[in-house]
C-alpha atoms as a PDB file:
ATOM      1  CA  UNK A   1       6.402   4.025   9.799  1.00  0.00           C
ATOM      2  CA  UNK A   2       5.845   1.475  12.206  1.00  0.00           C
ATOM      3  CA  UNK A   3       6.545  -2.361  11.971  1.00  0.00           C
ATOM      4  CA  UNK A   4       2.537  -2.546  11.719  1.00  0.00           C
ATOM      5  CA  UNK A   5       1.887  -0.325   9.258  1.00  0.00           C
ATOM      6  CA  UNK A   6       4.556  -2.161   7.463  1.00  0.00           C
ATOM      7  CA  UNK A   7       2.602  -5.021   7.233  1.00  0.00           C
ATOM      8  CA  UNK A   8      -0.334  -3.883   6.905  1.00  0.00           C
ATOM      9  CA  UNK A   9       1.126  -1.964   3.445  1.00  0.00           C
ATOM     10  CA  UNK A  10       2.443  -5.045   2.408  1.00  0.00           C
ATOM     11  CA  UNK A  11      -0.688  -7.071   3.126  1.00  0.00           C
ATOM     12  CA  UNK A  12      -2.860  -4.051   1.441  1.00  0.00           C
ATOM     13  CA  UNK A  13      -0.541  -4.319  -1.436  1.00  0.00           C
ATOM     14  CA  UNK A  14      -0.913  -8.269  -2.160  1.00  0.00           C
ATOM     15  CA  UNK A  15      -4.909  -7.954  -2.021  1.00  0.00           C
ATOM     16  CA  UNK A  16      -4.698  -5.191  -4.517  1.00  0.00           C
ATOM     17  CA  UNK A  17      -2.790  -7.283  -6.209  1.00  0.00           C
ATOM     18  CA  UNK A  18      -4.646 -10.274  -6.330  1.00  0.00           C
ATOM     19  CA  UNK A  19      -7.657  -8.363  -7.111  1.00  0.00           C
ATOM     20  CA  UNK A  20      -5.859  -7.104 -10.151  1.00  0.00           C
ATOM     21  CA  UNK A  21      -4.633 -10.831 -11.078  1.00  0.00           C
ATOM     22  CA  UNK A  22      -8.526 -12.630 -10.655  1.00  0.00           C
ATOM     23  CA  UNK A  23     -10.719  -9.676 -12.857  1.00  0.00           C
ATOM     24  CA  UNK A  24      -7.636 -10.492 -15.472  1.00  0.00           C
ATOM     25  CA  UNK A  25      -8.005 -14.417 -15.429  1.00  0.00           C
ATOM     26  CA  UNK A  26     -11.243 -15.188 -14.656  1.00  0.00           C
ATOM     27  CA  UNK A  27     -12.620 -12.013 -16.028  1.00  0.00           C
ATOM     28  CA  UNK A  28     -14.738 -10.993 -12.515  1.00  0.00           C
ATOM     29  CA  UNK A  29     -15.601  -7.635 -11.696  1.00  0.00           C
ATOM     30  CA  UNK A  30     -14.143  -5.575  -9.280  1.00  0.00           C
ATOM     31  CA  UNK A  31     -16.712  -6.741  -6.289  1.00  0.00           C
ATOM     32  CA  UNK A  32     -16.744 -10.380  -6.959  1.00  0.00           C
ATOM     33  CA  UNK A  33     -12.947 -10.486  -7.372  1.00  0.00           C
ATOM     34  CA  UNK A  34     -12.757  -9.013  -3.368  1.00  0.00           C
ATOM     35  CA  UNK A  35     -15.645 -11.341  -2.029  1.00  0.00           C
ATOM     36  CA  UNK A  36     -13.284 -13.712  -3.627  1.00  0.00           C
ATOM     37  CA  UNK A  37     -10.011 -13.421  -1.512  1.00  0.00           C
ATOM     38  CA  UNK A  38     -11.920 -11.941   1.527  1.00  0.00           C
ATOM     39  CA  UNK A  39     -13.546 -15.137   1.870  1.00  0.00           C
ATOM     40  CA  UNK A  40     -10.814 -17.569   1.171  1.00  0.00           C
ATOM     41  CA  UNK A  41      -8.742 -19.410   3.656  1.00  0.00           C
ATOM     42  CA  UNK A  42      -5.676 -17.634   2.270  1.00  0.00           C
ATOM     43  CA  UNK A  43      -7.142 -14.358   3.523  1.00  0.00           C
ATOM     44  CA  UNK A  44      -6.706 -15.730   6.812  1.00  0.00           C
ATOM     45  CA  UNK A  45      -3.236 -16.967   6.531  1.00  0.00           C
ATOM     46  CA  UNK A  46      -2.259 -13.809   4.869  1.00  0.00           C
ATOM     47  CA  UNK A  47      -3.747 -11.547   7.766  1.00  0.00           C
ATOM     48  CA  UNK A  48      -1.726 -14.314  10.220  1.00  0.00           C
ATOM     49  CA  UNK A  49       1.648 -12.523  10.783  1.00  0.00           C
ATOM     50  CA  UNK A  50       3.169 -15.332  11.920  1.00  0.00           C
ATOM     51  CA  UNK A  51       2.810 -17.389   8.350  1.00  0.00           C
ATOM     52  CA  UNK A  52       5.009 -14.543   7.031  1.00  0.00           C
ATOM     53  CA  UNK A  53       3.176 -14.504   3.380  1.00  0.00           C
ATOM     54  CA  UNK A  54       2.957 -11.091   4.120  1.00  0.00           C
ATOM     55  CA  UNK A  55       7.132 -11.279   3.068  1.00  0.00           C
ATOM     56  CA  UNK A  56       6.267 -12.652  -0.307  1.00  0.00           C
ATOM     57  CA  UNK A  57       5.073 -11.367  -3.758  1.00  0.00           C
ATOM     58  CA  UNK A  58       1.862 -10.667  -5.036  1.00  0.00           C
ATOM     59  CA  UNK A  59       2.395 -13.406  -7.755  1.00  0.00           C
ATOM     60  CA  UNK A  60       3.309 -16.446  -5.112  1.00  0.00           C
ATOM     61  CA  UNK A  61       0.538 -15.935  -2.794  1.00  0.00           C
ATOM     62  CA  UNK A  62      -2.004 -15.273  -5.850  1.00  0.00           C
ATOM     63  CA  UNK A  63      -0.851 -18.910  -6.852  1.00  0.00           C
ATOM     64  CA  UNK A  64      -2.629 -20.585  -3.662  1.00  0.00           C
ATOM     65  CA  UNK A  65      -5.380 -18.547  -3.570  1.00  0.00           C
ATOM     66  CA  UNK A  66      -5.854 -19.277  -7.395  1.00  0.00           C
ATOM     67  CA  UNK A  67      -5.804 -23.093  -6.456  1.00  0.00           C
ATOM     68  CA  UNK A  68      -8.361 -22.419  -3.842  1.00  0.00           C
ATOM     69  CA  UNK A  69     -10.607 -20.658  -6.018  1.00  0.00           C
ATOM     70  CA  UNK A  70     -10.211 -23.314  -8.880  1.00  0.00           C
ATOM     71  CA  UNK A  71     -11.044 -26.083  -6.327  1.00  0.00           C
ATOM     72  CA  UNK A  72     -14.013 -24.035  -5.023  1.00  0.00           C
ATOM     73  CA  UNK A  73     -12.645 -24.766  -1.566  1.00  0.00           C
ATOM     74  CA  UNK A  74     -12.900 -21.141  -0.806  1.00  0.00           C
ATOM     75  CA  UNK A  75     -16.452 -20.001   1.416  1.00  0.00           C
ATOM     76  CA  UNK A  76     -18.705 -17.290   0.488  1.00  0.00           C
ATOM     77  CA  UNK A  77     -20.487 -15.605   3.046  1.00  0.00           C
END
């Protein structure tokens, strides 16, 4: 397995993740919970190699993008 499909496991994993996390606490379904994170900033920074949240768990990033979603800072498209 290469170094990018390393990341790109570990970035799959923490959206799947996440998904899991925001149908649990804020009881969405399975499509808003994805429009959710793929339109957040935090998307972005996760997809950003070089901000190395790819390297962390599930639980920490959820934590920002649960901020982001509680502050409605987060854009839908």
């Amino acid at each position: 397995m290469t170094d990018e499909n390393k990341r790109a496991f570990l970035k799959n994993r923490i959206v799947d993740q996440m998904t899991l996390f925001l149908m649990r606490d804020f009881n969405l379904r399975l499509p808003e919970a994805l429009e959710v994170i793929y339109n957040s900033s935090l998307h972005l920074s996760l997809q950003n190699d070089d901000t190395g949240l790819y390297l962390e768990s599930p639980s920490y990033v959820y934590e920002y993008l649960k901020k982001e979603y509680l502050t409605g800072s987060y854009s839908v498209a």
